[in-house]
N, C-alpha and C. Protein backbone atom coordinates (compact mmCIF):
# COMPACT_ATOMS: atom_id res chain seq x y z
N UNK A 1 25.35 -183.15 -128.24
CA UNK A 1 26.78 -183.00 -128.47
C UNK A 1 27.09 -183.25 -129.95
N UNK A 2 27.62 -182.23 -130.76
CA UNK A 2 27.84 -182.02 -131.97
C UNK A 2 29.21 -183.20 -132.08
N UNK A 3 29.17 -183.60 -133.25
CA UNK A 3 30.26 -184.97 -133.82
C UNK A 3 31.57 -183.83 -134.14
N UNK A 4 32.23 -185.13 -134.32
CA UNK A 4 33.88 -184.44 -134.53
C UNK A 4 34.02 -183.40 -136.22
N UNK A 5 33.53 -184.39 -137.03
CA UNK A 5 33.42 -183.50 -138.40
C UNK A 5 32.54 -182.50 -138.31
N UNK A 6 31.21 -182.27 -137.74
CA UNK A 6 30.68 -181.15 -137.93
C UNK A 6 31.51 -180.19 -137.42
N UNK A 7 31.96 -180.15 -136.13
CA UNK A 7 32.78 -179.69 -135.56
C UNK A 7 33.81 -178.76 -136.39
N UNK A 8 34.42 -179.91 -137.25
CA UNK A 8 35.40 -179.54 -137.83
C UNK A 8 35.07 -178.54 -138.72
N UNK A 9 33.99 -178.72 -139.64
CA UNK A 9 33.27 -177.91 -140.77
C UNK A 9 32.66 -177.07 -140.13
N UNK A 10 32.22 -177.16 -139.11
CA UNK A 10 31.56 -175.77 -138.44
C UNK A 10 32.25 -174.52 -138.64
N UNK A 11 33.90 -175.16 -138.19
CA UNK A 11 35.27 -174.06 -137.33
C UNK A 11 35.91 -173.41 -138.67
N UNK A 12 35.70 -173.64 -139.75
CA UNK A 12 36.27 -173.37 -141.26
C UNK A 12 35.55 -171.76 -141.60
N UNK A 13 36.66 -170.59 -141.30
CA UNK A 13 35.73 -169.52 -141.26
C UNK A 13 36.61 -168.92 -142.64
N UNK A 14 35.65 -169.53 -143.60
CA UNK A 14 36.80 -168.65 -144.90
C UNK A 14 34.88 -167.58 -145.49
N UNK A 15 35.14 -166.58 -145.58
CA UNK A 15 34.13 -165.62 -145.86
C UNK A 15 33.59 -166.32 -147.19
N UNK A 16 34.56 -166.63 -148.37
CA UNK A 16 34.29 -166.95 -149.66
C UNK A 16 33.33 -168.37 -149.44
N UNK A 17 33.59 -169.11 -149.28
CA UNK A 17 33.24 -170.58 -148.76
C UNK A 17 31.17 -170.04 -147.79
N UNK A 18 31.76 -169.61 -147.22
CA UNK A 18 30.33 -168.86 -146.17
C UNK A 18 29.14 -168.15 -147.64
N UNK A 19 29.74 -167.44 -148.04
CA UNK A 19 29.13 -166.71 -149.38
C UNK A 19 28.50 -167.66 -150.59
N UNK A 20 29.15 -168.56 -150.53
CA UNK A 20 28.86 -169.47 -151.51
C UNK A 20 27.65 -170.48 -150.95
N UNK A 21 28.16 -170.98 -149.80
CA UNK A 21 27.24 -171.80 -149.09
C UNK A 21 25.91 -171.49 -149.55
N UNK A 22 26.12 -169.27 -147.95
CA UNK A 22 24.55 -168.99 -148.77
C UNK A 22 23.84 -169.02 -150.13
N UNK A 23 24.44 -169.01 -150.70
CA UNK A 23 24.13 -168.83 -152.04
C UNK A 23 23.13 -170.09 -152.72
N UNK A 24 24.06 -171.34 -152.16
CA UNK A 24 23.23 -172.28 -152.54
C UNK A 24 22.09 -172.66 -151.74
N UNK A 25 22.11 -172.07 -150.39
CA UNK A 25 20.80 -172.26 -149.51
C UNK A 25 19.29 -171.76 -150.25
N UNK A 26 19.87 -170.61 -151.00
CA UNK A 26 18.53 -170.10 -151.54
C UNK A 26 18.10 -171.17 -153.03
N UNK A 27 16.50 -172.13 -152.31
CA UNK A 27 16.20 -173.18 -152.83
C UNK A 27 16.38 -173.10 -154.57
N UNK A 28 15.69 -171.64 -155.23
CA UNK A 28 15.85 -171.91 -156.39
C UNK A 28 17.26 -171.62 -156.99
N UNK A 29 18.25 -171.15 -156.13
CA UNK A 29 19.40 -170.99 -157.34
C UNK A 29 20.13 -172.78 -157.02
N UNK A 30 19.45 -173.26 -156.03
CA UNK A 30 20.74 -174.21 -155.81
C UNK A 30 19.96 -175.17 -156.68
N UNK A 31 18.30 -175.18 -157.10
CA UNK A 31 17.73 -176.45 -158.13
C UNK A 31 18.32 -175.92 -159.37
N UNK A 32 18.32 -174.63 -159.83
CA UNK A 32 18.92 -174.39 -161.34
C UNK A 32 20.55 -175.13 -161.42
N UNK A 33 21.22 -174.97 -159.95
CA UNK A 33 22.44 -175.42 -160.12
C UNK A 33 22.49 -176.88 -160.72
N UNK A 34 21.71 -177.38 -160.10
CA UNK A 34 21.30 -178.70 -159.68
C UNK A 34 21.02 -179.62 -161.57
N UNK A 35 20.07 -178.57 -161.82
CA UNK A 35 19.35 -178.79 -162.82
C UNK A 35 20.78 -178.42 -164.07
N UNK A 36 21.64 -177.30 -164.14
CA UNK A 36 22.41 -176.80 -165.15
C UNK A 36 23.92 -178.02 -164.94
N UNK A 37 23.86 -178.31 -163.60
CA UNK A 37 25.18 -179.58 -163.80
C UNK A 37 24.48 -180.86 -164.18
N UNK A 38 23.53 -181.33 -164.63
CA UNK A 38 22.91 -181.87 -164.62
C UNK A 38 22.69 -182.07 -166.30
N UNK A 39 22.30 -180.65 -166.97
CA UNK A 39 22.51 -180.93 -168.29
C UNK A 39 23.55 -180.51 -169.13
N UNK A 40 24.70 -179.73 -168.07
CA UNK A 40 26.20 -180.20 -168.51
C UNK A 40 26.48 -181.53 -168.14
N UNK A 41 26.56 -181.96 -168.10
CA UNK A 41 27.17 -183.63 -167.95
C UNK A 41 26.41 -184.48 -168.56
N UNK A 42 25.01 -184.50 -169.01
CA UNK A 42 24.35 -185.59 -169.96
C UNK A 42 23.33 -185.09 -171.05
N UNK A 43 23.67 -185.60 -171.75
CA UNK A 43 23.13 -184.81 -173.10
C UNK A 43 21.68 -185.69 -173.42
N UNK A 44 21.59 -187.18 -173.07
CA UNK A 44 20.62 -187.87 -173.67
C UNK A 44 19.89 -187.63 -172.97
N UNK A 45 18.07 -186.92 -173.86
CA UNK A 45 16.75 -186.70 -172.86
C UNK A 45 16.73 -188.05 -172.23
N UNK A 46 16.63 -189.00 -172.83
CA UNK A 46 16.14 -190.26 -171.79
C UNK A 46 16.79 -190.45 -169.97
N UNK A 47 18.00 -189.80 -170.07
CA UNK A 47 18.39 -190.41 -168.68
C UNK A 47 18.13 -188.82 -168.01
N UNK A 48 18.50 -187.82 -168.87
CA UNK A 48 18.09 -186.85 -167.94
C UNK A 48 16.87 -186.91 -167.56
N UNK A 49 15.68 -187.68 -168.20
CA UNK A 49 14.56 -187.83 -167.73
C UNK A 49 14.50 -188.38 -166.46
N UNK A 50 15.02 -189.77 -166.40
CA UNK A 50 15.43 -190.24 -165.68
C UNK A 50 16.23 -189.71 -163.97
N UNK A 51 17.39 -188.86 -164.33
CA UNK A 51 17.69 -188.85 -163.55
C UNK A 51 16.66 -187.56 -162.89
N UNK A 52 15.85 -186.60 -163.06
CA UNK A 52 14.97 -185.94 -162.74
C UNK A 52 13.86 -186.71 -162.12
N UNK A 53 13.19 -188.11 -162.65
CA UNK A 53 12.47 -188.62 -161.88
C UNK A 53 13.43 -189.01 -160.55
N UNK A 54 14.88 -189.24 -160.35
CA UNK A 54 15.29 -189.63 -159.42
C UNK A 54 15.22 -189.09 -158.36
N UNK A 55 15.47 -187.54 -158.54
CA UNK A 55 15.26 -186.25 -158.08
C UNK A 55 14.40 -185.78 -157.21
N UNK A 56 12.99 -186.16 -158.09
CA UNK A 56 12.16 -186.25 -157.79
C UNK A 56 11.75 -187.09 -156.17
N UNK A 57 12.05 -188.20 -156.64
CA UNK A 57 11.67 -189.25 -155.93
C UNK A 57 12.38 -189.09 -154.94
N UNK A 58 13.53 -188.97 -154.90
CA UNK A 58 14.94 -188.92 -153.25
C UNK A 58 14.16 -187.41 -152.46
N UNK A 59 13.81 -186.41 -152.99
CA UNK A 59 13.59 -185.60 -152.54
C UNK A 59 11.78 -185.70 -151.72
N UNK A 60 10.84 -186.52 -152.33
CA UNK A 60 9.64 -186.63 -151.98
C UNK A 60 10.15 -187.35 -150.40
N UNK A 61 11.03 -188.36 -150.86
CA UNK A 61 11.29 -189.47 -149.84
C UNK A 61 11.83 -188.50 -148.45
N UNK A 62 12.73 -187.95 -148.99
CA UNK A 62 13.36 -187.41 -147.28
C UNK A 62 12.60 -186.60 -147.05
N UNK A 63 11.84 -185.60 -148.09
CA UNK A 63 11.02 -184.51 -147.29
C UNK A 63 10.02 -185.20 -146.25
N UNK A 64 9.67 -186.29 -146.62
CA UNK A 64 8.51 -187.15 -145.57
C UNK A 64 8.95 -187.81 -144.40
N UNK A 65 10.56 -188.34 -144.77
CA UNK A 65 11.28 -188.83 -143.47
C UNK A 65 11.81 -187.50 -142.49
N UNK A 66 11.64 -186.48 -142.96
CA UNK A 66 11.90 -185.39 -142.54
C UNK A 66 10.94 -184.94 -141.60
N UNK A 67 9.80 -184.86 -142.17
CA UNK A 67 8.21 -184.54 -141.28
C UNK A 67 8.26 -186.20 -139.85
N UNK A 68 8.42 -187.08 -141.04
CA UNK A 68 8.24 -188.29 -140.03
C UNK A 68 8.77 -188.09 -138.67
N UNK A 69 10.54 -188.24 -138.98
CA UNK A 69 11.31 -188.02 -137.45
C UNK A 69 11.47 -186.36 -137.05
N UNK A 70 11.37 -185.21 -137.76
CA UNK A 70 11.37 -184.34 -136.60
C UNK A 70 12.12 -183.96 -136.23
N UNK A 71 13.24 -183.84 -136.53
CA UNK A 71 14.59 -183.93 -135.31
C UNK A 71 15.32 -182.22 -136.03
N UNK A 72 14.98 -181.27 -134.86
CA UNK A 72 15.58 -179.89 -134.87
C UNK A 72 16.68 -180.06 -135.23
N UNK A 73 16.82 -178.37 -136.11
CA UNK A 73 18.36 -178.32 -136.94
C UNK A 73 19.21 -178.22 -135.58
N UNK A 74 20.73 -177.91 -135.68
CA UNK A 74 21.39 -177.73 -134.86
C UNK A 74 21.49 -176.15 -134.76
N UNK A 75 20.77 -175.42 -135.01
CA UNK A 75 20.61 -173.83 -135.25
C UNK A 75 19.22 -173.88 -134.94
N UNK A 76 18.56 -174.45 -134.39
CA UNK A 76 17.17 -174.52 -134.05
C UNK A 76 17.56 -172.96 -133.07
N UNK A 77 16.38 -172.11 -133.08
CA UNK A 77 16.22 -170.93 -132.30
C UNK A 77 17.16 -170.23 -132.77
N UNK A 78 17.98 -170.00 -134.02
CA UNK A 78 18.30 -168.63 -134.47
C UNK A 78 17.56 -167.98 -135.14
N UNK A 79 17.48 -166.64 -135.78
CA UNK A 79 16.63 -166.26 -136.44
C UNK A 79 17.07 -166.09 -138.03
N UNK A 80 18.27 -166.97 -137.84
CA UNK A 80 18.73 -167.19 -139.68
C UNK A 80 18.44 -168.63 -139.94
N UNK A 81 18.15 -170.09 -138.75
CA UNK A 81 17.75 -170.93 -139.29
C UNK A 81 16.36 -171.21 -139.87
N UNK A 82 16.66 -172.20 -140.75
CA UNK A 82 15.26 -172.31 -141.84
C UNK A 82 14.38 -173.26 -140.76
N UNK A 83 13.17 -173.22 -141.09
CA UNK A 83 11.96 -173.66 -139.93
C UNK A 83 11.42 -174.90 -140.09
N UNK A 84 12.07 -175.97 -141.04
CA UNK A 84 11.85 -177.00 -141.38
C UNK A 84 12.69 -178.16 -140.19
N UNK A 85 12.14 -179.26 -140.18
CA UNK A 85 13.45 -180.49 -139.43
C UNK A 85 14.61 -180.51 -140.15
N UNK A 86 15.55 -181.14 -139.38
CA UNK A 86 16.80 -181.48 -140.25
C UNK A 86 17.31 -183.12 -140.93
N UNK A 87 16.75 -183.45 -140.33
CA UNK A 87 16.95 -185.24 -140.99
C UNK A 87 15.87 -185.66 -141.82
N UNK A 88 16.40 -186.09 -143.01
CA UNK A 88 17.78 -185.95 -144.14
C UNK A 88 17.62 -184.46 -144.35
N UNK A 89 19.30 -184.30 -144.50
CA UNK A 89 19.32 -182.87 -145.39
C UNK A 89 18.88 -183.06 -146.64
N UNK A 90 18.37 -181.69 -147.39
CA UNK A 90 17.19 -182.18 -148.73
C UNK A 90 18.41 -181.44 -149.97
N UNK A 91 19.26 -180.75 -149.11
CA UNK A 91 20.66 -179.97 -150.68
C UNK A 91 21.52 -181.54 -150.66
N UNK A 92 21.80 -182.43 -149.56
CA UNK A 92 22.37 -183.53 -149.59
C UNK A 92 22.16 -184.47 -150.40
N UNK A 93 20.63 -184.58 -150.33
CA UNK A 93 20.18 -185.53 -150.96
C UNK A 93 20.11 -185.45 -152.17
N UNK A 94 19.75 -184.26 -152.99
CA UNK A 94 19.75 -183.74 -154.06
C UNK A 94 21.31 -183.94 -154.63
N UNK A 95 22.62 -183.64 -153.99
CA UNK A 95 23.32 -183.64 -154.39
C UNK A 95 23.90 -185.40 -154.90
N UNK A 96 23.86 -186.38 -153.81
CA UNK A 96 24.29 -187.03 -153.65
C UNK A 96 23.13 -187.51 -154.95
N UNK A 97 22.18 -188.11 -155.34
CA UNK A 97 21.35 -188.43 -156.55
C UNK A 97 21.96 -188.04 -157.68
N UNK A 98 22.47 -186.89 -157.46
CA UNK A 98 23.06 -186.42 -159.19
C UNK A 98 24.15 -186.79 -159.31
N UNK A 99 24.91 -187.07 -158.00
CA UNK A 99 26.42 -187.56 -157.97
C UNK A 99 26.46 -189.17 -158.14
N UNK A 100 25.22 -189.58 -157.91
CA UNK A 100 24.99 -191.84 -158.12
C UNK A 100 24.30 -191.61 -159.74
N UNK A 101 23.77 -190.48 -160.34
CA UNK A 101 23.49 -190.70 -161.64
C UNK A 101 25.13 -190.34 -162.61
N UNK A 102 25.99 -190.34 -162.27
CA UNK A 102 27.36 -189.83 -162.65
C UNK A 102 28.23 -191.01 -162.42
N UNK A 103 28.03 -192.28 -161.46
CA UNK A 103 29.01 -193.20 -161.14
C UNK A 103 29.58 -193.58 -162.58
N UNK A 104 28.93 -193.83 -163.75
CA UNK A 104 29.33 -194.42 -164.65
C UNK A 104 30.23 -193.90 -165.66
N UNK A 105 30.30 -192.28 -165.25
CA UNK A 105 30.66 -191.66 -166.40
C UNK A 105 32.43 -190.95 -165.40
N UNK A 106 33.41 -190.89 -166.72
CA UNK A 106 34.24 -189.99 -166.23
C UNK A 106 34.27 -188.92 -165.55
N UNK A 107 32.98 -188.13 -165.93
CA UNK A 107 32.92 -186.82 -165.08
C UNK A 107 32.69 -187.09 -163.90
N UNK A 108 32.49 -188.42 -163.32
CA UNK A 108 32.12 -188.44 -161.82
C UNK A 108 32.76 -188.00 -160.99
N UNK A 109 34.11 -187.70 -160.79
CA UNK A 109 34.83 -187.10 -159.70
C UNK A 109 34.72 -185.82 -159.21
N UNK A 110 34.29 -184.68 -160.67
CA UNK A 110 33.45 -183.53 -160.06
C UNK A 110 32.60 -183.52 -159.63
N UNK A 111 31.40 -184.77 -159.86
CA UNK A 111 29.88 -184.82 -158.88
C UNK A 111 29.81 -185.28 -157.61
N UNK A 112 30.99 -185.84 -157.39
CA UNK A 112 31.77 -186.00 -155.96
C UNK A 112 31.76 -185.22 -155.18
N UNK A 113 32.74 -184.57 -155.51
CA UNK A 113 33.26 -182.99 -155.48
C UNK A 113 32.26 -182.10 -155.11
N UNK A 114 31.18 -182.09 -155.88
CA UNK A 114 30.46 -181.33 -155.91
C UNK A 114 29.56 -181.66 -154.88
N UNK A 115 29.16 -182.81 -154.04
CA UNK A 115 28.20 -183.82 -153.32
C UNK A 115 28.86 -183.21 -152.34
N UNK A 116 30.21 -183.29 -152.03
CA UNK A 116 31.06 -183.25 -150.88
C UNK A 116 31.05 -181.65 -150.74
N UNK A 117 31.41 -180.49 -151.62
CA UNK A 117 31.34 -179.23 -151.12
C UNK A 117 30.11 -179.00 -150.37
N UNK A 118 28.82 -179.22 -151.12
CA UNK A 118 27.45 -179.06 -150.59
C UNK A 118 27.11 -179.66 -149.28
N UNK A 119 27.53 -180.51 -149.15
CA UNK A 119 27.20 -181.81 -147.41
C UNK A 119 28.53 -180.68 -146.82
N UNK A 120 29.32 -179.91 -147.04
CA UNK A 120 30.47 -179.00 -146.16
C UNK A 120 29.62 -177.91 -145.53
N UNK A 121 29.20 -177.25 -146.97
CA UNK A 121 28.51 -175.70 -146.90
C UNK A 121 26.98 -176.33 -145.62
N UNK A 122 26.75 -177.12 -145.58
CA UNK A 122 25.47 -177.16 -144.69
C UNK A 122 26.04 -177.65 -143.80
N UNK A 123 27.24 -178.56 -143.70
CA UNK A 123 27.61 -178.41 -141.97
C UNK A 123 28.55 -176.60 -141.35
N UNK A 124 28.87 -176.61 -142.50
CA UNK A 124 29.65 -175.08 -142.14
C UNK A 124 28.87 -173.90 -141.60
N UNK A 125 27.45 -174.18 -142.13
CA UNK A 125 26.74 -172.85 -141.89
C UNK A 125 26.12 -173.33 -140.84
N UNK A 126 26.06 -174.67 -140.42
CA UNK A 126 25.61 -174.86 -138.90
C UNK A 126 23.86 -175.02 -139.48
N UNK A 127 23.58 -175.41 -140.44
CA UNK A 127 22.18 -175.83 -140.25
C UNK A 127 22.14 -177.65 -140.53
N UNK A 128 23.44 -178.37 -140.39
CA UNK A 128 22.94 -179.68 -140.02
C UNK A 128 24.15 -180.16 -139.79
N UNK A 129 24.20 -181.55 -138.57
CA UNK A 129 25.04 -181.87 -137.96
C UNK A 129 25.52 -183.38 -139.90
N UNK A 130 26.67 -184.05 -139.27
CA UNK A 130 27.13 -185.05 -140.20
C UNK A 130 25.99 -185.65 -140.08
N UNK A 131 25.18 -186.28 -139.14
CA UNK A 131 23.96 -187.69 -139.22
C UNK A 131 22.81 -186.88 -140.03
N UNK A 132 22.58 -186.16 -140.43
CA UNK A 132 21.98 -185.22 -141.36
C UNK A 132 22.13 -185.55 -142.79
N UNK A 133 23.32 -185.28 -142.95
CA UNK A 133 24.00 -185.47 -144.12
C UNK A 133 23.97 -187.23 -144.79
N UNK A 134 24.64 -187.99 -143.66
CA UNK A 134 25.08 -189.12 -143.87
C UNK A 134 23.59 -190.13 -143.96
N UNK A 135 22.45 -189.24 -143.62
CA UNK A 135 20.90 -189.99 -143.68
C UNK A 135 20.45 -189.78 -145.32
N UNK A 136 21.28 -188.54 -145.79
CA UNK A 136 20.82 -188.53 -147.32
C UNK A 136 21.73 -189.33 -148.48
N UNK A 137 22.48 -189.89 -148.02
CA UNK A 137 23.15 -190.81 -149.06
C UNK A 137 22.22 -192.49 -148.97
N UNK A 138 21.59 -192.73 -148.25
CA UNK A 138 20.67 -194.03 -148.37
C UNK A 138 19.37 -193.69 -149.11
N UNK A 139 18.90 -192.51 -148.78
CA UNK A 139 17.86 -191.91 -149.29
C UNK A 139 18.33 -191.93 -150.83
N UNK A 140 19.44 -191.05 -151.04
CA UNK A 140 19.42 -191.10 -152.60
C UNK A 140 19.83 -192.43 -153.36
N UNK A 141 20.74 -193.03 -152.73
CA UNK A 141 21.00 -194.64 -153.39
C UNK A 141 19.37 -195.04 -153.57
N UNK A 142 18.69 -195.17 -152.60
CA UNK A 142 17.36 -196.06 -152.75
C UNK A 142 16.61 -195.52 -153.54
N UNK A 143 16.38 -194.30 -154.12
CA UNK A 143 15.69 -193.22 -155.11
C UNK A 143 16.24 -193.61 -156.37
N UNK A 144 17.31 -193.31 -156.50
CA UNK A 144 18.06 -193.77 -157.48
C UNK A 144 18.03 -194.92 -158.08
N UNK A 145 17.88 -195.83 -157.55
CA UNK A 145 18.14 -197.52 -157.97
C UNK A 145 16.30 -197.94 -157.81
N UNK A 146 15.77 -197.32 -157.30
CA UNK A 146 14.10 -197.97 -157.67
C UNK A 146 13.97 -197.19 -158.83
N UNK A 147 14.50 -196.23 -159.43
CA UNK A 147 13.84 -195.81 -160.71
C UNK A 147 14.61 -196.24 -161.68
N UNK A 148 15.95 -196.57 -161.30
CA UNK A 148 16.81 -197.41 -162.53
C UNK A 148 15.76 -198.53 -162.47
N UNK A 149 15.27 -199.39 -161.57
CA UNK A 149 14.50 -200.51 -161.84
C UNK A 149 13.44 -200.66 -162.49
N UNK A 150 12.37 -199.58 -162.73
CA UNK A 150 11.50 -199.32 -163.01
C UNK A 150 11.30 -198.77 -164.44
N UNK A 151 12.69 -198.50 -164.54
CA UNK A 151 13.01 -197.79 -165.86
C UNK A 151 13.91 -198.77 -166.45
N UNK A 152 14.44 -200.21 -166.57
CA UNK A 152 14.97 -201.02 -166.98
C UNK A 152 13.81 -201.56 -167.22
N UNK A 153 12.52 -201.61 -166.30
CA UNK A 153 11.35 -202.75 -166.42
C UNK A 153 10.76 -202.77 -167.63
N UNK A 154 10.78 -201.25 -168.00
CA UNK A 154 9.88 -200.26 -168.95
C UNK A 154 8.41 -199.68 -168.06
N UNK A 155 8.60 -200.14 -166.99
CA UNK A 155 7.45 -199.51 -166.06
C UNK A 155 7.67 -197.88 -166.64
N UNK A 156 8.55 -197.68 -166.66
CA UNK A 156 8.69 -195.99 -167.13
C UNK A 156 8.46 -195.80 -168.28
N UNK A 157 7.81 -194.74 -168.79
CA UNK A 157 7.61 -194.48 -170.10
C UNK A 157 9.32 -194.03 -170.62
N UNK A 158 9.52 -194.56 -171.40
CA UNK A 158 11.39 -193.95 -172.05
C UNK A 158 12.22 -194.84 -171.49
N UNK A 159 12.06 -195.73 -170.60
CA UNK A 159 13.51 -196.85 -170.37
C UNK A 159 12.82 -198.10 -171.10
N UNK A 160 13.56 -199.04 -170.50
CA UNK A 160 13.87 -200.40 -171.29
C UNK A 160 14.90 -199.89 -172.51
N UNK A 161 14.45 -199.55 -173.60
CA UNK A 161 14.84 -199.94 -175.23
C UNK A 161 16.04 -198.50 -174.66
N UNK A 162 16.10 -197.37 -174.20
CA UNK A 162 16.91 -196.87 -173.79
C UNK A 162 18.33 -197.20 -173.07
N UNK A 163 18.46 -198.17 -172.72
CA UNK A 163 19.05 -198.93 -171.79
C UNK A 163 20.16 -198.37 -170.78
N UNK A 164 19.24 -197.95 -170.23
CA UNK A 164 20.46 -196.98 -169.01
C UNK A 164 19.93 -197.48 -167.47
């Protein structure tokens, strides 16, 4: 039994919104997206380094909690869903990482924005319910904040004396 918000985002039939979604489903335009808001909003190599190892890391993490639990999309048996599990969503997680490398800065309310359209477009198109979604915001906090740590330690090559 599908939750009340997917529900809700499911029932949202605007063509433009649907178009866009797909758009970002296809993996490499949505990493260039990923990657181009990413170096609109921060100019210093060090944290974009940074936030790319974050990237990195949130995305290794759910793809494995992904294999781990298993748990069919909610489009399981169409022949437009993708053939992977659905928990964590991996555009979620991605999003939500670039949107916790932004808390500090003014521009954060568009990486919000932007976190929140993307977690829409994948409940809208019906390839993941809200507990999907809502599994990739722990994933990316914890990605996020072990490499701020690691990169404050100077365990990272480019943090410490950087101080981000």
């Amino acid at each position: 039994m599908m939750d009340a918000i997917t529900i809700l985002a499911a029932s949202v039939n605007e063509p433009l919104l649907r178009s866009i979604g797909l758009l970002l489903d296809d993996n490499i335009i949505y990493g260039l997206v990923i990657v181009a808001l990413l170096l609109i909003g921060e100019r210093r190599l060090g944290k974009i380094t940074k936030v790319m190892l974050a990237l990195a890391l949130a995305l290794l993490l759910a793809t494995g909690l992904k294999n781990l639990i298993a748990e069919e999309r909610p489009c399981a048996g169409q022949d437009w869903c993708p053939h992977d599990f659905a928990f964590p969503s991996l555009h979620a997680t991605a999003a939500f990482t670039l949107m916790i490398a932004f808390l500090n800065k003014r521009s954060y309310p568009a990486y919000l924005a932007f976190a929140l359209f993307v977690c829409f477009t994948r409940l809208n198109l019906g390839m993941h319910d809200f507990q999907d979604i809502a599994g990739a915001l722990p994933v990316a906090l914890i990605s996020y904040y072990l490499v701020d740590i690691l990169w404050r330690s100077g365990a990272v090559k480019g943090g410490k004396k950087d101080g981000f």
